[in-house]
Protein backbone atom coordinates (compact mmCIF):
# COMPACT_ATOMS: atom_id res chain seq x y z
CA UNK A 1 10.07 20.58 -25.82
CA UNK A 2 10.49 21.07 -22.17
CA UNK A 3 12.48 23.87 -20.15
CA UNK A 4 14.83 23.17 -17.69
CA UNK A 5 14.54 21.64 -14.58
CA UNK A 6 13.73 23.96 -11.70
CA UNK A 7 16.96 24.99 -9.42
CA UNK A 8 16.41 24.87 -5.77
CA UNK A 9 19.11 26.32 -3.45
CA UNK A 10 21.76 23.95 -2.17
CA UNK A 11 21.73 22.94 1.41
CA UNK A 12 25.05 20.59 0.51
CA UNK A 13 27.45 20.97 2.67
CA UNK A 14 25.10 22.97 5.41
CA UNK A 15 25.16 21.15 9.10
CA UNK A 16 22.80 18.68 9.39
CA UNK A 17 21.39 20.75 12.61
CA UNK A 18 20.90 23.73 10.20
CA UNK A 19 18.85 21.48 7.84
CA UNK A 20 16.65 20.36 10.73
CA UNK A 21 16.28 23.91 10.97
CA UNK A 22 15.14 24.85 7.49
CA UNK A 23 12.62 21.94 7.65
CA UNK A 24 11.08 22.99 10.87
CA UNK A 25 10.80 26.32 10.14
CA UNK A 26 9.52 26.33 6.77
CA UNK A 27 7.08 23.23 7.96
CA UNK A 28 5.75 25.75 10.26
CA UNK A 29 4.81 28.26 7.51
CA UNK A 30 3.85 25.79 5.08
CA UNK A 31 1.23 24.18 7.90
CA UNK A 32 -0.41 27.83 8.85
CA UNK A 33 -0.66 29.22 5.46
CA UNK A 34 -2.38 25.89 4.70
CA UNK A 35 -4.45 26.11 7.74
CA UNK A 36 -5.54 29.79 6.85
CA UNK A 37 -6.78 28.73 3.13
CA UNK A 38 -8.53 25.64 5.61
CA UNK A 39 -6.67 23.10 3.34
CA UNK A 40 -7.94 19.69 4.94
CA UNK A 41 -4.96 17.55 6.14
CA UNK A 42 -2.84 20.81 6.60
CA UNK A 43 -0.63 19.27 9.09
CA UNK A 44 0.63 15.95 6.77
CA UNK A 45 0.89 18.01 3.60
CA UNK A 46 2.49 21.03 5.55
CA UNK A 47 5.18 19.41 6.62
CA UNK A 48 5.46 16.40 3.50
CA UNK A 49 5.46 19.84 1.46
CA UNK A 50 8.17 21.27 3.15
CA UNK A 51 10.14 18.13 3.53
CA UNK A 52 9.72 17.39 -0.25
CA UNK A 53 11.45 21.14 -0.96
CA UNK A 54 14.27 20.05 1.26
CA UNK A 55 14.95 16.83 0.19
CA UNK A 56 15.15 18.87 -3.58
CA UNK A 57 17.61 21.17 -2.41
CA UNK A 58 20.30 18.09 -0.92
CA UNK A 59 19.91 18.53 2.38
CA UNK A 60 20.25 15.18 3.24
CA UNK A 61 18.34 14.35 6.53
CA UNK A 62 16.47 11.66 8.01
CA UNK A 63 14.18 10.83 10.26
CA UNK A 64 15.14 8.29 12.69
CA UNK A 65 13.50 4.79 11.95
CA UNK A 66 12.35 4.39 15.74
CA UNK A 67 10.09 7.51 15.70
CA UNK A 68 8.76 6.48 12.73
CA UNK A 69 7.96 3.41 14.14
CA UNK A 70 6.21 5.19 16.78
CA UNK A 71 4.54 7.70 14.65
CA UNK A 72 3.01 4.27 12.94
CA UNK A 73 1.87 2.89 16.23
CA UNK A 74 -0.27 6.38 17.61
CA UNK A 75 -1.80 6.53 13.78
CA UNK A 76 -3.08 3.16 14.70
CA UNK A 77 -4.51 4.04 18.26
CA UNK A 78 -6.19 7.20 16.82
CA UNK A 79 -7.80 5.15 14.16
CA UNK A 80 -8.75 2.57 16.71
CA UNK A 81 -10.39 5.83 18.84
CA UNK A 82 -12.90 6.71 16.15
CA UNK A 83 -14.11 2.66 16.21
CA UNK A 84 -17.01 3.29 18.66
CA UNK A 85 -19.12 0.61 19.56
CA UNK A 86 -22.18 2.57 18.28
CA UNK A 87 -21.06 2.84 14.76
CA UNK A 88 -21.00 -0.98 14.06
CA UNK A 89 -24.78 -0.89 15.66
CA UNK A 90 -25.06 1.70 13.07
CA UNK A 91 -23.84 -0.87 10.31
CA UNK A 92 -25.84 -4.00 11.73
CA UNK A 93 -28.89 -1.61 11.52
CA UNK A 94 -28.57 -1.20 7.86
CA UNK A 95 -26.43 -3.79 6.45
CA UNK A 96 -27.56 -4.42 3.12
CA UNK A 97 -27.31 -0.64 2.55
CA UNK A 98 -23.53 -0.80 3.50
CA UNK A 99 -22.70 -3.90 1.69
CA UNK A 100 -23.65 -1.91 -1.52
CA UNK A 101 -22.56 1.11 -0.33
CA UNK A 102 -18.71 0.12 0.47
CA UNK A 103 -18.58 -2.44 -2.21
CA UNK A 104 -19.96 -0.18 -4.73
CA UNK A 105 -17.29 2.66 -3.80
CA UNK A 106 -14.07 0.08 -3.56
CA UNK A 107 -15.28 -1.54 -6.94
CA UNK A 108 -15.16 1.83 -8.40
CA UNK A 109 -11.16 2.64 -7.00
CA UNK A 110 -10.06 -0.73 -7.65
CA UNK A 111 -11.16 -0.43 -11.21
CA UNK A 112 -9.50 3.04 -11.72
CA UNK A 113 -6.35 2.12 -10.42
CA UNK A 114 -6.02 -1.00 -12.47
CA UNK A 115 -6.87 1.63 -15.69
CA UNK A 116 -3.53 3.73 -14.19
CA UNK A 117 -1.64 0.37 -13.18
CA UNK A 118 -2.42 -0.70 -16.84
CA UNK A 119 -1.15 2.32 -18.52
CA UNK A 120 1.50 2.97 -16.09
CA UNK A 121 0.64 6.43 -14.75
CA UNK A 122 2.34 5.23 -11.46
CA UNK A 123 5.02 2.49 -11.54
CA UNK A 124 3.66 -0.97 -9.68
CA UNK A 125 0.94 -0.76 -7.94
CA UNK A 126 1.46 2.35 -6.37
CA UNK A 127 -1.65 3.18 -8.64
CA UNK A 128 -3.76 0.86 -7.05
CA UNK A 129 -3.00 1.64 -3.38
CA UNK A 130 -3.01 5.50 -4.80
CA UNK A 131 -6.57 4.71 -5.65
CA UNK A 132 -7.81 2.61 -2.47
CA UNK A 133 -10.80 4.54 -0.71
CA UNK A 134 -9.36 4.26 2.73
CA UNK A 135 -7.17 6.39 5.43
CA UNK A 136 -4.46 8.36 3.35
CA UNK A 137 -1.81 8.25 6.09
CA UNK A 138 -2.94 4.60 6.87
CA UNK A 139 -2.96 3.94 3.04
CA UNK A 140 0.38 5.11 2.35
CA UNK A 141 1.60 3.32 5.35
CA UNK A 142 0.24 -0.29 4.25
CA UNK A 143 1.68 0.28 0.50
CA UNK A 144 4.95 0.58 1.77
CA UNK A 145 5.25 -2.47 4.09
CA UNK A 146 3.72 -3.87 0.42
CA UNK A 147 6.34 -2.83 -1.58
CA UNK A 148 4.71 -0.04 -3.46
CA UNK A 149 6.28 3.38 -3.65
CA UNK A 150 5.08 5.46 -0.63
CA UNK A 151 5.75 8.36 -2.09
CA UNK A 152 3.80 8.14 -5.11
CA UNK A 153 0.63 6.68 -3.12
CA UNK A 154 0.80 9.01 -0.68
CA UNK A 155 0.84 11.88 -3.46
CA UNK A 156 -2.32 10.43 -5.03
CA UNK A 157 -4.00 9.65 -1.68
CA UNK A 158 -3.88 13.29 -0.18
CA UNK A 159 -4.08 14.79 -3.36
CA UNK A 160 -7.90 12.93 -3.32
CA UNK A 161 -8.09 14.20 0.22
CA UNK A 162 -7.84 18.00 -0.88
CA UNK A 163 -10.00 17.47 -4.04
CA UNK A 164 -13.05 15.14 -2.19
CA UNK A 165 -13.14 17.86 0.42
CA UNK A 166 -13.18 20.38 -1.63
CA UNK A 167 -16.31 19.26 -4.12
CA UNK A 168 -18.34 17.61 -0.87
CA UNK A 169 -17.83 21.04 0.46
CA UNK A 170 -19.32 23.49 -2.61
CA UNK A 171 -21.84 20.28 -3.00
CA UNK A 172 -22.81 20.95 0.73
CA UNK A 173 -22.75 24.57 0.71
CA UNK A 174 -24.92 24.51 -3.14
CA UNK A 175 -27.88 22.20 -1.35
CA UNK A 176 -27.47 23.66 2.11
CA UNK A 177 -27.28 27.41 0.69
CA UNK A 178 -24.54 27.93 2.86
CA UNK A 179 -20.88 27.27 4.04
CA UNK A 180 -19.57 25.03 6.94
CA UNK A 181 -18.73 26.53 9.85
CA UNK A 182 -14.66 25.95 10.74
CA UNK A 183 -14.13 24.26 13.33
CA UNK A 184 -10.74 25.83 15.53
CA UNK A 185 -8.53 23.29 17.49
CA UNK A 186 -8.05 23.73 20.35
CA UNK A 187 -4.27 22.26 20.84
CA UNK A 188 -3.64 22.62 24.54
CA UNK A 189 -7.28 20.67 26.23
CA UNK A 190 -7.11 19.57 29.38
CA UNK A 191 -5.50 16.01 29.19
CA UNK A 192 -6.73 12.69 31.17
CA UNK A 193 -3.70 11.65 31.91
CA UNK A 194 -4.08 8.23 33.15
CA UNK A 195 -5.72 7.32 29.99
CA UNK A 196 -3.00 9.13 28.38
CA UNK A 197 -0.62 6.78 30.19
CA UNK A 198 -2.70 3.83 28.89
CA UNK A 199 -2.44 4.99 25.43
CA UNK A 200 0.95 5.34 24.75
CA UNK A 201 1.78 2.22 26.63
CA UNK A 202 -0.59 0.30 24.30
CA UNK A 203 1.31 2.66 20.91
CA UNK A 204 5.14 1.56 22.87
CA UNK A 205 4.02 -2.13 23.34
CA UNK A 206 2.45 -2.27 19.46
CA UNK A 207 5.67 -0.47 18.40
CA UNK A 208 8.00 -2.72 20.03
CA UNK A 209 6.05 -6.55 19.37
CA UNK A 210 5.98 -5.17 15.79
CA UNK A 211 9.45 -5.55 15.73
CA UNK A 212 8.83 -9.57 16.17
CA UNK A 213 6.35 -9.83 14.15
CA UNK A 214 5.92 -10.65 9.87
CA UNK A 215 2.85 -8.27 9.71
CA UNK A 216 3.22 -5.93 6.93
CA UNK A 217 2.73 -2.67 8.71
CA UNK A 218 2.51 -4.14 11.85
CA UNK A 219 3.21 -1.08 13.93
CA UNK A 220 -0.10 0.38 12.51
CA UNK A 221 -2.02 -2.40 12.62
CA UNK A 222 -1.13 -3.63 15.88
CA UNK A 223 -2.30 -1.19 18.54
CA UNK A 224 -4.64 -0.57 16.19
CA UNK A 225 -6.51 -3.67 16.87
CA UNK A 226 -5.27 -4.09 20.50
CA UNK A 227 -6.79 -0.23 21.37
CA UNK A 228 -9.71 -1.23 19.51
CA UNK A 229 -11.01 -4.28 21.21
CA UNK A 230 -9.68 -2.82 24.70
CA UNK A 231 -11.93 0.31 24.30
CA UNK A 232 -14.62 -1.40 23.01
CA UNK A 233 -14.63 -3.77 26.12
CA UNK A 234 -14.52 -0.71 27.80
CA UNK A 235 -10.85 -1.40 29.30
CA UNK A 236 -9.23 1.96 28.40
CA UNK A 237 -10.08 5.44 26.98
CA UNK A 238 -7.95 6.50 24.23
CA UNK A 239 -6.23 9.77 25.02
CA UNK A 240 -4.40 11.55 22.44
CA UNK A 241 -4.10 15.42 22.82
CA UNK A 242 -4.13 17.42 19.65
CA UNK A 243 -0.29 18.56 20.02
CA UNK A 244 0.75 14.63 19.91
CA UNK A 245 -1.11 14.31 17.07
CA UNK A 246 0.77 17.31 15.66
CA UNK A 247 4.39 16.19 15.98
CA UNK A 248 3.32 12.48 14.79
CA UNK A 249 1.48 13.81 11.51
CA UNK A 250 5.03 15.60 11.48
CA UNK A 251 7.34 12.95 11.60
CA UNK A 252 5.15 10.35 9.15
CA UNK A 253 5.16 13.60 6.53
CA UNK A 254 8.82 14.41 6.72
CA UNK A 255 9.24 10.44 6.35
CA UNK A 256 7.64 10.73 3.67
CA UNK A 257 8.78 13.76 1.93
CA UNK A 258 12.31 13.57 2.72
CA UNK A 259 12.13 10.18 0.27
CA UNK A 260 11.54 12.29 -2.48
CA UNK A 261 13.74 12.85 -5.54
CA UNK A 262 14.26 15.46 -8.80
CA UNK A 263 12.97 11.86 -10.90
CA UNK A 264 9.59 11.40 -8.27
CA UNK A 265 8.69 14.84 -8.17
CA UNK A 266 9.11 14.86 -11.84
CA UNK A 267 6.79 11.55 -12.39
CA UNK A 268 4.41 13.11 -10.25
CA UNK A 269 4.09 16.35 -12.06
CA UNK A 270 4.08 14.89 -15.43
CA UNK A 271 1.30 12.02 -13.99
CA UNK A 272 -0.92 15.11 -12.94
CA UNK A 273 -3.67 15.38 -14.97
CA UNK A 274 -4.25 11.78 -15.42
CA UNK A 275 -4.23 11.05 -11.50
CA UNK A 276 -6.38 13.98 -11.28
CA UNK A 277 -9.00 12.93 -13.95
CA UNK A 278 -9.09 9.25 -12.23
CA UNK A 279 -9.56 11.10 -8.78
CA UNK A 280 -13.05 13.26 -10.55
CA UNK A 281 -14.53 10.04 -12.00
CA UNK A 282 -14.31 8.18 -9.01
CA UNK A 283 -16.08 11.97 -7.18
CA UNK A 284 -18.79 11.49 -10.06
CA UNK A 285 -19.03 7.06 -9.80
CA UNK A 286 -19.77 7.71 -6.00
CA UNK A 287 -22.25 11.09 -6.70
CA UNK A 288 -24.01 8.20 -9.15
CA UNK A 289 -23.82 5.91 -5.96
CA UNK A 290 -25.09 8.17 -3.97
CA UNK A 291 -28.49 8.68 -6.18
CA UNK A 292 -28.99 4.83 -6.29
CA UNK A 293 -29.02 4.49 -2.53
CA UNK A 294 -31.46 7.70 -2.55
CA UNK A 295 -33.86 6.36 -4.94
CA UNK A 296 -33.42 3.07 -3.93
CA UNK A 297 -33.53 2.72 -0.03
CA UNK A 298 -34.92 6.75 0.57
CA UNK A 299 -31.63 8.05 1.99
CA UNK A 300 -31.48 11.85 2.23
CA UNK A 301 -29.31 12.67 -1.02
CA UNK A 302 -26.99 15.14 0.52
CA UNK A 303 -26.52 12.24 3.56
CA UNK A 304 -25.93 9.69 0.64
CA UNK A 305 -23.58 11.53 -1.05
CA UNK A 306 -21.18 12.52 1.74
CA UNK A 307 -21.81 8.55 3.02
CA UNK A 308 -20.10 7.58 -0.18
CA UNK A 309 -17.68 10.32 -0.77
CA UNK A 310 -14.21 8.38 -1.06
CA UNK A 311 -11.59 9.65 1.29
CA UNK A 312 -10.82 12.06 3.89
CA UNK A 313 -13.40 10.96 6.51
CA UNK A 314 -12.05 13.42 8.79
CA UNK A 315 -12.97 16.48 6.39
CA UNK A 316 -16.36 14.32 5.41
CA UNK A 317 -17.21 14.41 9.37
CA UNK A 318 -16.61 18.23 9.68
CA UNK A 319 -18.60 19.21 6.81
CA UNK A 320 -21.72 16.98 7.78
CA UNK A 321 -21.63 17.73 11.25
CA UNK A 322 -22.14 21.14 10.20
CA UNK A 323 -24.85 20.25 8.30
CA UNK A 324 -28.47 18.81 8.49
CA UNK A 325 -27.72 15.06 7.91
CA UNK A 326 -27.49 11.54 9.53
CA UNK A 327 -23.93 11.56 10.85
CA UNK A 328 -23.63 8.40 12.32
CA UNK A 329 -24.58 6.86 9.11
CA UNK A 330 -22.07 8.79 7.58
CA UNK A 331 -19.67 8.37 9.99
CA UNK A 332 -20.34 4.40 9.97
CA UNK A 333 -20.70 4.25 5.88
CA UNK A 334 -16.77 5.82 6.08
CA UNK A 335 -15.74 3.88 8.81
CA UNK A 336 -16.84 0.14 7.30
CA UNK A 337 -15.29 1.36 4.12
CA UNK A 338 -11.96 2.48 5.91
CA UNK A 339 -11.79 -1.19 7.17
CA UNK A 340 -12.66 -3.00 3.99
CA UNK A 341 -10.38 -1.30 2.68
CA UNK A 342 -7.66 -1.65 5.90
CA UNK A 343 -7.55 -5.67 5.79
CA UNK A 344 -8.68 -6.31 1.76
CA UNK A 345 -6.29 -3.93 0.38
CA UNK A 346 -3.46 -5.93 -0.11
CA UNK A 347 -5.07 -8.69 -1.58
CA UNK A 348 -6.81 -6.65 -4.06
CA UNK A 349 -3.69 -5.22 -4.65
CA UNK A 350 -1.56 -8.16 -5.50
CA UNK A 351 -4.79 -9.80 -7.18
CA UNK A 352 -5.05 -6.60 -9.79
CA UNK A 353 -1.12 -6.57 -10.15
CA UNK A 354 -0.66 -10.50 -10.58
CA UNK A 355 -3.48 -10.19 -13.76
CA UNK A 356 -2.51 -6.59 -15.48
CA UNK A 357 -0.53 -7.17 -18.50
CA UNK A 358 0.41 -3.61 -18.82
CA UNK A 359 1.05 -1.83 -21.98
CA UNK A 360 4.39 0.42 -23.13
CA UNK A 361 4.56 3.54 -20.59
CA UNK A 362 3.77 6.99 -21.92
CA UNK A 363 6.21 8.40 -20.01
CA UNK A 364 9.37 7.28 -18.58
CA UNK A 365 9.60 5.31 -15.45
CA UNK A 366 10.96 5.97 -12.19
């Protein structure tokens, strides 16, 4: 038997500049309470958080398809800014290491997903991109322009995002004997502003030939590419200052939130436990991934295990930078995984959803 649904007050009726309001402001204290418990990816989940309560209590807003668009197009430039030429030397240097490595860790996802797919935790194959190792915001992105449910995925992905961070950083803090140190942002650095000028024109050009373009998720991948190869050539410096950052991780989370509904949230709540367990077995398949490549190859086993740690590269680079192990083949073991992941993801997608036969739901659809 289940109790009634929770009541949320009513912003029906309410003008739509009060709404914006609400959301802003209650973004705002969702983001620093977040920051204060040093919840990784406070930001996104702030303000998809905060979005999500509005969206529950009818106040019907949305954010405008062009700055989505654009939000898509800087995600891809900042990606492209942590593709230095140094980390593929990293990868060339040990290649057979990161074949088994990456493989090893996408194997492992793909496989869980189908199990979720098959029983129909998530609808689709919102499971499967739910489960894909990569970028969450990136991730979430892709399964859209894929026809998957972003809301769903991107539950799953950042809920792996808080839950990977979290064990990699009581692992690191158990072998280290201590605790990371936080690392502040500083959201006001002094900006390069020709490079800054470069960047967005590269993010407005992306944007805008996106528009002519069949790419799925072509505003992402896009300048991604094009502010890859130019700063690899050494034709521009990527310059995005932390408070640009900010307001786009603001706009893709109320995109996202804002989508949801009493039946999603529902869905979610009810899929829980199961998306939860799937997210700890892949944690433990990729600890037992990380003792192969220390036996086998002599890696440093707290450096293997944060190398194959499956998500939230950005919280994986904090924690190992503040501790006493190979970074760049961290960095690079994320990095080649993030792009597997990036440009096979939607074929191992649709190959995993054109072979599941899957069996009666436990629990109702969306």
């Amino acid at each position: 038997m289940t109790g009634p649904a929770p009541q949320f007050p009513s912003l029906h009726g309410v003008r739509t500049s009060v709404k914006w309001a609400a959301l802003s402001v209650l973004s705002v204290a969702l983001v620093v309470a977040l920051e204060m418990l040093r919840i990784p990816a406070a930001l996104l989940l702030g303000t998809m958080a905060a979005a999500i309560l509005v969206a529950m209590a009818e106040g019907s807003v949305r954010v405008p398809q062009p700055a989505f668009v654009v939000a898509q197009a800087i995600i891809g430039c900042m990606i492209a800014r942590s593709l230095a030429p140094s980390l593929f030397v990293e990868m060339l240097k040990d290649w057979p290491l990161f074949v088994a490595g990456v493989f090893s860790v996408v194997a492992a996802s793909s496989g869980l997903g189908w199990l979720l797919a098959r029983f129909q935790v998530l609808p689709g194959s919102a499971a499967i991109w739910g489960s894909a190792p990569g970028g969450a915001t990136a991730m979430a992105l892709l399964a859209e322009a894929h026809g998957a449910d972003i809301r769903l995925v991107a539950f799953m992905q950042y809920l792996r995002v808080v839950l990977v961070a979290g064990v990699a950083s009581v692992v690191t803090r158990i072998w280290t004997a201590g605790a990371p140190s936080p690392h502040g942002v500083n959201w006001l650095p002094p900006v390069e502003w020709i490079s800054f000028a470069e960047t967005m024109a590269l993010a407005a050009l992306g944007a805008f030939a996106a528009r002519f373009t069949r790419i799925p998720a072509g505003a992402l991948l896009l300048p991604l590419a094009t502010a890859a190869f130019l700063q690899g050539v050494g034709a521009v410096r990527i310059e995005l200052p932390p408070s640009l950052l900010a307001v786009t991780y603001a706009v893709i989370g109320w995109s996202i939130g804002l989508r949801f509904t009493r039946s999603a949230l529902i869905h979610a709540a009810r899929a829980l436990p199961r998306i939860a367990t799937s997210i700890f077995a892949l944690i433990g398949a990729c600890g037992l991934f990380a003792a192969a490549l220390t036996y086998a190859a002599g890696v440093d086993p707290l450096t293997a295990y944060l190398a194959t740690s499956p998500g939230g590269a950005d919280s994986v680079a904090i924690i190992a930078a503040s501790s006493h192990v190979d970074l760049s083949f961290v960095m690079a073991m994320q990095v080649a995984r993030f792009l597997v992941v990036l440009f096979a993801g939607p074929t191992i997608a649709r190959f995993i959803a054109g072979r599941m036969k899957p069996r009666p739901p436990a629990d109702r659809p969306l």
